[in-house]
PDB file of N, CA and C in Angstrom:
ATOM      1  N   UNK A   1       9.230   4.052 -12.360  1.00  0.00           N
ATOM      2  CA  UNK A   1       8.400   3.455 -11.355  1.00  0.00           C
ATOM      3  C   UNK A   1       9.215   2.365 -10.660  1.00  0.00           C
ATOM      4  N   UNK A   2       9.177   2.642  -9.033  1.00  0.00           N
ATOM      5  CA  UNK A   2       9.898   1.122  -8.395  1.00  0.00           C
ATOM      6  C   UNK A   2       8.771   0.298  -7.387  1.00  0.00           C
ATOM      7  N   UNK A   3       8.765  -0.893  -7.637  1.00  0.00           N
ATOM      8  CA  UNK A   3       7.774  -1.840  -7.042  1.00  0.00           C
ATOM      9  C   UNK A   3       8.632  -2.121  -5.790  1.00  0.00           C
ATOM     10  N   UNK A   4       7.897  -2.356  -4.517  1.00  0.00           N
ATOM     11  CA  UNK A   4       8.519  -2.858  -3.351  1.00  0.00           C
ATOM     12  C   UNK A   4       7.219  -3.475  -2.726  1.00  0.00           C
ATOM     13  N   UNK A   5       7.623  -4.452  -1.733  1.00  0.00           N
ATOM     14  CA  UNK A   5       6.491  -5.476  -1.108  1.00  0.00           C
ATOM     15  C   UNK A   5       6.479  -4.719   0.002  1.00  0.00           C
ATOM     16  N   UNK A   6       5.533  -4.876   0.679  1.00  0.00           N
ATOM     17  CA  UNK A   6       4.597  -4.821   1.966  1.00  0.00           C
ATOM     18  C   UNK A   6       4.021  -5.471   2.360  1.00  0.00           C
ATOM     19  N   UNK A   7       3.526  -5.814   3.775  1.00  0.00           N
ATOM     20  CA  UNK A   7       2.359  -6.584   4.390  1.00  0.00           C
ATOM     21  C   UNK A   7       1.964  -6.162   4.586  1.00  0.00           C
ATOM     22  N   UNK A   8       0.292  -5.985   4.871  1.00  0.00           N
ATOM     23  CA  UNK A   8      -0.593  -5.442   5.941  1.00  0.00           C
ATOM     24  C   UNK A   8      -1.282  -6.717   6.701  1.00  0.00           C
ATOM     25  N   UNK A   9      -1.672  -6.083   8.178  1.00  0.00           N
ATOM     26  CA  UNK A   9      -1.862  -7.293   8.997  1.00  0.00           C
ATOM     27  C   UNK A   9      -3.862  -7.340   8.529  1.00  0.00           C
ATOM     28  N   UNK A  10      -3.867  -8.179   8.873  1.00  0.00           N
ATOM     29  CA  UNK A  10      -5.706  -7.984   8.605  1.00  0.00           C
ATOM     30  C   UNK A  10      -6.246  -7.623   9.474  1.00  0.00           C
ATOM     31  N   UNK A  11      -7.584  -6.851   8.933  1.00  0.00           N
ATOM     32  CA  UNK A  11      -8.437  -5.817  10.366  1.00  0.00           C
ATOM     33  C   UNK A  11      -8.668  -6.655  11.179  1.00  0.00           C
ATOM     34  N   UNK A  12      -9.085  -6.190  12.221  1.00  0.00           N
ATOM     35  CA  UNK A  12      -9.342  -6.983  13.508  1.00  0.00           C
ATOM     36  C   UNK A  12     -10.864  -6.904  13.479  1.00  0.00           C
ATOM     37  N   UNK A  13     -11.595  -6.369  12.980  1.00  0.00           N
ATOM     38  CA  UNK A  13     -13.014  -6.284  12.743  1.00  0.00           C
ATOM     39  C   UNK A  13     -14.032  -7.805  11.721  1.00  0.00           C
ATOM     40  N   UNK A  14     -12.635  -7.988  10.862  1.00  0.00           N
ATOM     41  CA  UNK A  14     -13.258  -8.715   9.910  1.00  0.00           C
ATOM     42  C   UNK A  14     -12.900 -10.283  10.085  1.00  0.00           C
ATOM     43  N   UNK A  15     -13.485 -11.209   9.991  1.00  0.00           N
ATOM     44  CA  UNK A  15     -13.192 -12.433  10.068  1.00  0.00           C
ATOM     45  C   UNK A  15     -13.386 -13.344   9.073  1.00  0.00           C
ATOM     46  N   UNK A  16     -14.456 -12.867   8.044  1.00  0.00           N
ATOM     47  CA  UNK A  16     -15.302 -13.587   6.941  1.00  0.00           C
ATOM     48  C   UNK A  16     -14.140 -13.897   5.815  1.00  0.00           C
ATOM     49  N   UNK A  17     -12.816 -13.022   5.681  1.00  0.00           N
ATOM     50  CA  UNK A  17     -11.869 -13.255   4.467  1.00  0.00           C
ATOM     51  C   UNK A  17     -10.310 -13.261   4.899  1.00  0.00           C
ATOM     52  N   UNK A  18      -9.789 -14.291   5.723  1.00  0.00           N
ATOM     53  CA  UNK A  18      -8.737 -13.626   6.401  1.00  0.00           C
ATOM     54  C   UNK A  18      -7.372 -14.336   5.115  1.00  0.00           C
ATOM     55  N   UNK A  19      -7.684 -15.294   3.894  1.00  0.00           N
ATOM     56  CA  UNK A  19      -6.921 -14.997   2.510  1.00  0.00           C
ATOM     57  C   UNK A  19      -6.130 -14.162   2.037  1.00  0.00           C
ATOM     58  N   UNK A  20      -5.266 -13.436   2.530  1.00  0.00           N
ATOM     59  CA  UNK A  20      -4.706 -12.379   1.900  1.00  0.00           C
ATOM     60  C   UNK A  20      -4.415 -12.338   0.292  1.00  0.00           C
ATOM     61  N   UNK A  21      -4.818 -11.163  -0.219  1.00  0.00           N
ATOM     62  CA  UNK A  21      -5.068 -10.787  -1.677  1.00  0.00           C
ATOM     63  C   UNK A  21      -3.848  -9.869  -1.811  1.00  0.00           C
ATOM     64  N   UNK A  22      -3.821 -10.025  -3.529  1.00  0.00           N
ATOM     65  CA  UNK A  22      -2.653  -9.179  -3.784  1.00  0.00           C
ATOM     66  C   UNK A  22      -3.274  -7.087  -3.947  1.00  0.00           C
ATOM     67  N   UNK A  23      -2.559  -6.723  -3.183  1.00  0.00           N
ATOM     68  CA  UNK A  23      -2.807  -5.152  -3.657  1.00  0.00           C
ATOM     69  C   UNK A  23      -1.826  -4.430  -4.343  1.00  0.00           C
ATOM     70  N   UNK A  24      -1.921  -3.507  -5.296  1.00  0.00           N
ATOM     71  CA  UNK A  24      -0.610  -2.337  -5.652  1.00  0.00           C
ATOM     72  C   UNK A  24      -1.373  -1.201  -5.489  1.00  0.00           C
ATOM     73  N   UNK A  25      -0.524  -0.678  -4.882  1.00  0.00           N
ATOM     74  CA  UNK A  25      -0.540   1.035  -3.738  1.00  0.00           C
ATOM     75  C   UNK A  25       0.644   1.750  -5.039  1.00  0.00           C
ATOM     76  N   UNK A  26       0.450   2.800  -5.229  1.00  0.00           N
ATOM     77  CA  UNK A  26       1.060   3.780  -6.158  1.00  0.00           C
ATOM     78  C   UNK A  26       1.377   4.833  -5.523  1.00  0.00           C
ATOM     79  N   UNK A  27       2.576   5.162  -5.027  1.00  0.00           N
ATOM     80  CA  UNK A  27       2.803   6.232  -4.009  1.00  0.00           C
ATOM     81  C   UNK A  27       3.464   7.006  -5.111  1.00  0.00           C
ATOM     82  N   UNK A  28       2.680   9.231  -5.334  1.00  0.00           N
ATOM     83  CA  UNK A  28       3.829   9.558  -5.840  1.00  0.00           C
ATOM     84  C   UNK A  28       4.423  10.405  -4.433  1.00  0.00           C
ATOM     85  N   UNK A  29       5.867  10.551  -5.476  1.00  0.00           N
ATOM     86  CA  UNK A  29       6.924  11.053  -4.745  1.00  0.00           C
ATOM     87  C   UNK A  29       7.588  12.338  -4.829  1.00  0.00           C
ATOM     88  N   UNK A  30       8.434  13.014  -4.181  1.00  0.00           N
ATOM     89  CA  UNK A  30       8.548  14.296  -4.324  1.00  0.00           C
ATOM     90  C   UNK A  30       9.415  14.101  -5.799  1.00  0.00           C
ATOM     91  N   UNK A  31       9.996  13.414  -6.151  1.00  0.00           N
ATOM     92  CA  UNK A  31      11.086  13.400  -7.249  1.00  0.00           C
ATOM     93  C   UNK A  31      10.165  13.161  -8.162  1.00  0.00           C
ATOM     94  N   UNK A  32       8.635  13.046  -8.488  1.00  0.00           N
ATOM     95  CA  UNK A  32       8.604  13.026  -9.649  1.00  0.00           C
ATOM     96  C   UNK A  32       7.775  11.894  -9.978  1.00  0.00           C
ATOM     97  N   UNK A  33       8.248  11.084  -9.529  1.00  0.00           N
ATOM     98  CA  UNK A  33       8.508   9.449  -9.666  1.00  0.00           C
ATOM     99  C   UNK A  33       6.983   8.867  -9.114  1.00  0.00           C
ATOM    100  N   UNK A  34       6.578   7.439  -9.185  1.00  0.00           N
ATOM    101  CA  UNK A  34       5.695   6.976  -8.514  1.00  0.00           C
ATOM    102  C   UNK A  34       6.389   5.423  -8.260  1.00  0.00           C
ATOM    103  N   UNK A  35       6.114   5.221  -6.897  1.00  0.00           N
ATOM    104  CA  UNK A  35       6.713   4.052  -6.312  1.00  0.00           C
ATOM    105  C   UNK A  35       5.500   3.546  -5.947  1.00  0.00           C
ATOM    106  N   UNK A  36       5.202   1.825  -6.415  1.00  0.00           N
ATOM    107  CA  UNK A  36       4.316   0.863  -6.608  1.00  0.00           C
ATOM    108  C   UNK A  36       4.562  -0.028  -5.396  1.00  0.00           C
ATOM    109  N   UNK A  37       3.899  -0.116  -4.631  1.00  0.00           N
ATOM    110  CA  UNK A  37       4.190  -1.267  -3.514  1.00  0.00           C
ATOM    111  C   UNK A  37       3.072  -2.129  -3.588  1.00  0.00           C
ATOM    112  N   UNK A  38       3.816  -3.526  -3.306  1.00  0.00           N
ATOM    113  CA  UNK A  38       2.575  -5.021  -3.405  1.00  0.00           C
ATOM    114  C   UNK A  38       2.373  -5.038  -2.392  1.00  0.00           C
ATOM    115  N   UNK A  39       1.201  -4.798  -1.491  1.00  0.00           N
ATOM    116  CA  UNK A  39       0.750  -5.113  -0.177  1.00  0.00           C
ATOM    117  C   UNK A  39      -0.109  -6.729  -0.062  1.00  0.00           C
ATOM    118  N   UNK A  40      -0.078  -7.420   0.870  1.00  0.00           N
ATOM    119  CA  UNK A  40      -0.779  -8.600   0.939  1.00  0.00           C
ATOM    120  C   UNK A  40      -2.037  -7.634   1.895  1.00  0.00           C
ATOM    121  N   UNK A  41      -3.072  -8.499   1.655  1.00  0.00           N
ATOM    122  CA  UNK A  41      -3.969  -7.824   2.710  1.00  0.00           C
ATOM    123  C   UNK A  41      -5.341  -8.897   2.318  1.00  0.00           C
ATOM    124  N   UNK A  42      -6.486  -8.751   3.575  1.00  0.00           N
ATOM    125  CA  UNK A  42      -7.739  -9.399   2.829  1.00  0.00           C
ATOM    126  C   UNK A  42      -8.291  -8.818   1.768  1.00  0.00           C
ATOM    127  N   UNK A  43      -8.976  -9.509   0.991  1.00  0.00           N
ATOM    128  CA  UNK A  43     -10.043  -8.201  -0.001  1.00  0.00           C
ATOM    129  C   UNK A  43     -10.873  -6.840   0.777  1.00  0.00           C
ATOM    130  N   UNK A  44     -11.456  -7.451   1.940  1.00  0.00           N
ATOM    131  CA  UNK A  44     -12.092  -6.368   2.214  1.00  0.00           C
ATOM    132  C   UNK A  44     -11.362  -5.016   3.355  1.00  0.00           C
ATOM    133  N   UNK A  45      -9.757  -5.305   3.352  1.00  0.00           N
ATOM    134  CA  UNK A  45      -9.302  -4.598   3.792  1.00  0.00           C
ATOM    135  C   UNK A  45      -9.359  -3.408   3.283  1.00  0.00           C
ATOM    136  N   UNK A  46      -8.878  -2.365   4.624  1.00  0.00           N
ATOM    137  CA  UNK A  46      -9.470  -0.569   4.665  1.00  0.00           C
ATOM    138  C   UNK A  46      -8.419  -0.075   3.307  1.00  0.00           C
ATOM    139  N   UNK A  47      -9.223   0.825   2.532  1.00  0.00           N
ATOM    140  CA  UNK A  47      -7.753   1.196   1.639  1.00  0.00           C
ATOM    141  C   UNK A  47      -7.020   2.016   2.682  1.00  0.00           C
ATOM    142  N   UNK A  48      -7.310   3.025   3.479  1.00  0.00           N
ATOM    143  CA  UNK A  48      -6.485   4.399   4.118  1.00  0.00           C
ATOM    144  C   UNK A  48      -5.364   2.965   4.926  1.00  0.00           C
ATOM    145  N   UNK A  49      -5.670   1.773   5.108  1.00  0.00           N
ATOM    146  CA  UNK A  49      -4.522   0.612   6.286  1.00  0.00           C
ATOM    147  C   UNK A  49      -3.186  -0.006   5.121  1.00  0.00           C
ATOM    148  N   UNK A  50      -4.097  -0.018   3.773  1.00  0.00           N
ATOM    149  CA  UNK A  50      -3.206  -0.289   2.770  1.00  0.00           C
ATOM    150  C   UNK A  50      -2.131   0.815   2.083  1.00  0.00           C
ATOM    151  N   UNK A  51      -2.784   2.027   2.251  1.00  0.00           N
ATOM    152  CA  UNK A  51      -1.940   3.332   2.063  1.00  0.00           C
ATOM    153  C   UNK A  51      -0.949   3.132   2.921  1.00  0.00           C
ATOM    154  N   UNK A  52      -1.175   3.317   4.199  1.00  0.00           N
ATOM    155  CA  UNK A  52      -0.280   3.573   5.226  1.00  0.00           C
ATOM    156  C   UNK A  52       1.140   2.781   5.275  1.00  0.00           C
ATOM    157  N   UNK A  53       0.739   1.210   4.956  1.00  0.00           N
ATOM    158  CA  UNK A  53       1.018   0.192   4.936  1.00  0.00           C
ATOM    159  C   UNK A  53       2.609   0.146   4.198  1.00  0.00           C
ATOM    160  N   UNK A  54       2.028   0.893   2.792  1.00  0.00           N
ATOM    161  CA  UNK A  54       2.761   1.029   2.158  1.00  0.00           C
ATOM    162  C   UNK A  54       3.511   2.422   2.075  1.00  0.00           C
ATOM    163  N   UNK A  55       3.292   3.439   2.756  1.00  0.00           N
ATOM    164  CA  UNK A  55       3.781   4.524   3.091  1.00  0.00           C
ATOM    165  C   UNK A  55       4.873   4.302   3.986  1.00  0.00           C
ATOM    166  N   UNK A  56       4.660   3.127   4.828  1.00  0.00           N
ATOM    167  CA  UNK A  56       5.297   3.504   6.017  1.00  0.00           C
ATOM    168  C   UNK A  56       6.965   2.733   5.076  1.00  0.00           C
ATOM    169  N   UNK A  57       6.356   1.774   4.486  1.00  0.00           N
ATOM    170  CA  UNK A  57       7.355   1.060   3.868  1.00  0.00           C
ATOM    171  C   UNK A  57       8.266   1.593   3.075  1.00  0.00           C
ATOM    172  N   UNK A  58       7.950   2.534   2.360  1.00  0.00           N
ATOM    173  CA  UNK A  58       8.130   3.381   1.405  1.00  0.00           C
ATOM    174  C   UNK A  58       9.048   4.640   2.234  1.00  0.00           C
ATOM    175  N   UNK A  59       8.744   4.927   3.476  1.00  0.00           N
ATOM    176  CA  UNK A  59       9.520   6.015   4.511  1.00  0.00           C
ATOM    177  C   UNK A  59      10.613   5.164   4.907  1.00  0.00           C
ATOM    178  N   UNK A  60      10.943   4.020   5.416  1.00  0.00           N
ATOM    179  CA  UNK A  60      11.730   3.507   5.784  1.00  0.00           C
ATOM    180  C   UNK A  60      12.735   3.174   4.755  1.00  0.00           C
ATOM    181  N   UNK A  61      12.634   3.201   3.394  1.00  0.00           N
ATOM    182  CA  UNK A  61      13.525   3.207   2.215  1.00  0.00           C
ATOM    183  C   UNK A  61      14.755   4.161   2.028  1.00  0.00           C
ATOM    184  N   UNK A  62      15.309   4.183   1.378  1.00  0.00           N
ATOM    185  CA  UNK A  62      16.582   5.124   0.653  1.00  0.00           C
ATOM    186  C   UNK A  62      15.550   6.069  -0.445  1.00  0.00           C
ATOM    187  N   UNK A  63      14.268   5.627  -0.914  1.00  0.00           N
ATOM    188  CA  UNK A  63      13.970   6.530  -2.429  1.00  0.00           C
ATOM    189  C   UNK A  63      13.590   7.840  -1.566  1.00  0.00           C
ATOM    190  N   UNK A  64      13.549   8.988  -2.185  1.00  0.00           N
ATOM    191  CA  UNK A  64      12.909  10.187  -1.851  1.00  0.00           C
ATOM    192  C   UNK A  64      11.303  10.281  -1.370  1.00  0.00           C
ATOM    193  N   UNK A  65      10.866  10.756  -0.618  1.00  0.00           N
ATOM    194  CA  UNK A  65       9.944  11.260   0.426  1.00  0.00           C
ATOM    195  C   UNK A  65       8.617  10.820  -0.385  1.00  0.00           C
ATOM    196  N   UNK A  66       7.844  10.342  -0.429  1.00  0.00           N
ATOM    197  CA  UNK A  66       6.645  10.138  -0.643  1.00  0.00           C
ATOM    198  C   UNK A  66       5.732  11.082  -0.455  1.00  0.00           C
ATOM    199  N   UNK A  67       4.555  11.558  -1.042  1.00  0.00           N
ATOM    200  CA  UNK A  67       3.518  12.322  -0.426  1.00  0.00           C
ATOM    201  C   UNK A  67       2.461  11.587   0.389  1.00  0.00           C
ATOM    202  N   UNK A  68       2.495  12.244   1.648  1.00  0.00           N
ATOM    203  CA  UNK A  68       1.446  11.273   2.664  1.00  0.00           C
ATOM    204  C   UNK A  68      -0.121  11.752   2.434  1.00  0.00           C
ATOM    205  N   UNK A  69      -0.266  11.988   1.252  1.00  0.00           N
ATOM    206  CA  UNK A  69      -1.582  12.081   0.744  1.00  0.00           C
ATOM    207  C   UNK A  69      -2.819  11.159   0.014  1.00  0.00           C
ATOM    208  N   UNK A  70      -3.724  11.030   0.604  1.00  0.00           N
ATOM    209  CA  UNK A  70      -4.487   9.339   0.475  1.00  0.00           C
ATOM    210  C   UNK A  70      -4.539   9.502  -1.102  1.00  0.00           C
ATOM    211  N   UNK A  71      -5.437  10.690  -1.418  1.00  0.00           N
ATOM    212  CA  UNK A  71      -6.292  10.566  -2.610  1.00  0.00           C
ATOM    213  C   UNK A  71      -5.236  10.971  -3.935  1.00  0.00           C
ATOM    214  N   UNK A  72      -4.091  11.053  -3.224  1.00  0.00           N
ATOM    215  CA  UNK A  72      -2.939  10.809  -4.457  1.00  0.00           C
ATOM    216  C   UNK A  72      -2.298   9.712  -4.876  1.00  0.00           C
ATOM    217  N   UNK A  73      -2.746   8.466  -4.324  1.00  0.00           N
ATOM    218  CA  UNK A  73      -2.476   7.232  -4.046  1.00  0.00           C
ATOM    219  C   UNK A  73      -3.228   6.530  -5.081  1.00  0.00           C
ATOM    220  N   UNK A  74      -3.014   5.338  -5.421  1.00  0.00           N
ATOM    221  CA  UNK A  74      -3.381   4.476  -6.613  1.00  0.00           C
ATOM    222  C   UNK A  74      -3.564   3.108  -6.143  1.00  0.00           C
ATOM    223  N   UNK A  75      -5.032   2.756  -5.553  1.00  0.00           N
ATOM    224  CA  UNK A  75      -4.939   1.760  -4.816  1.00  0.00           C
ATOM    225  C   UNK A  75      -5.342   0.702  -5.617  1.00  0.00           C
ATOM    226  N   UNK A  76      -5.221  -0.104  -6.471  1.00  0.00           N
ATOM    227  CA  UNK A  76      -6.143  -1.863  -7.190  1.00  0.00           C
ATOM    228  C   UNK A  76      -5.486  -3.021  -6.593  1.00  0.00           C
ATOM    229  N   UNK A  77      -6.753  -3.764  -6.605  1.00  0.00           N
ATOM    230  CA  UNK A  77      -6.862  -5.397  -6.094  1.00  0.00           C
ATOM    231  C   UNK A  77      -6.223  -5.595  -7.304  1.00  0.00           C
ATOM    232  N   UNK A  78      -5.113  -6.164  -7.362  1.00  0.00           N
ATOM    233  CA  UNK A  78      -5.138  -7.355  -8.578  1.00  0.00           C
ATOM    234  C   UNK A  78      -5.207  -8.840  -8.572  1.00  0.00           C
ATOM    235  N   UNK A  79      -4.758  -9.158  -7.395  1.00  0.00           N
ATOM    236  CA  UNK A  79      -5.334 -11.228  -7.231  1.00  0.00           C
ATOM    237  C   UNK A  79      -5.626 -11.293  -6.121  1.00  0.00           C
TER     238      UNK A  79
END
């Protein structure tokens, strides 16, 4: 498993929590593997903005290809 950071910007809808919280996104990968990314984001941010978030981050890397599939994804709040 490799951990990498991310940001996500906060929705533009929400105003009530703009705090950014800690998230880990669990991307697996074609190799096998699952790559963990820390996204900042509000609590009540979208999970599919936190996927992406960390997808996109995760594409722009050297590790092997990610699956761009939501519900294969491993999304928890942890702080």
């Amino acid at each position: 498993m490799h951990a990498r950071h991310a940001t996500a910007m906060p929705p533009r809808s929400s105003h009530r929590d703009m705090e950014s919280r800690c998230w880990l996104v669990a991307l697996p990968a074609v190799d096998g593997m699952q790559y963990v990314y820390r996204v900042y984001a509000p609590e009540d941010a979208l999970l599919a903005d936190l996927f992406w978030e960390a997808w996109h981050c995760h594409d722009e890397s050297a590790f092997p290809r990610a699956w761009d599939v939501f519900d294969a994804a491993v999304i928890r709040l942890v702080a």
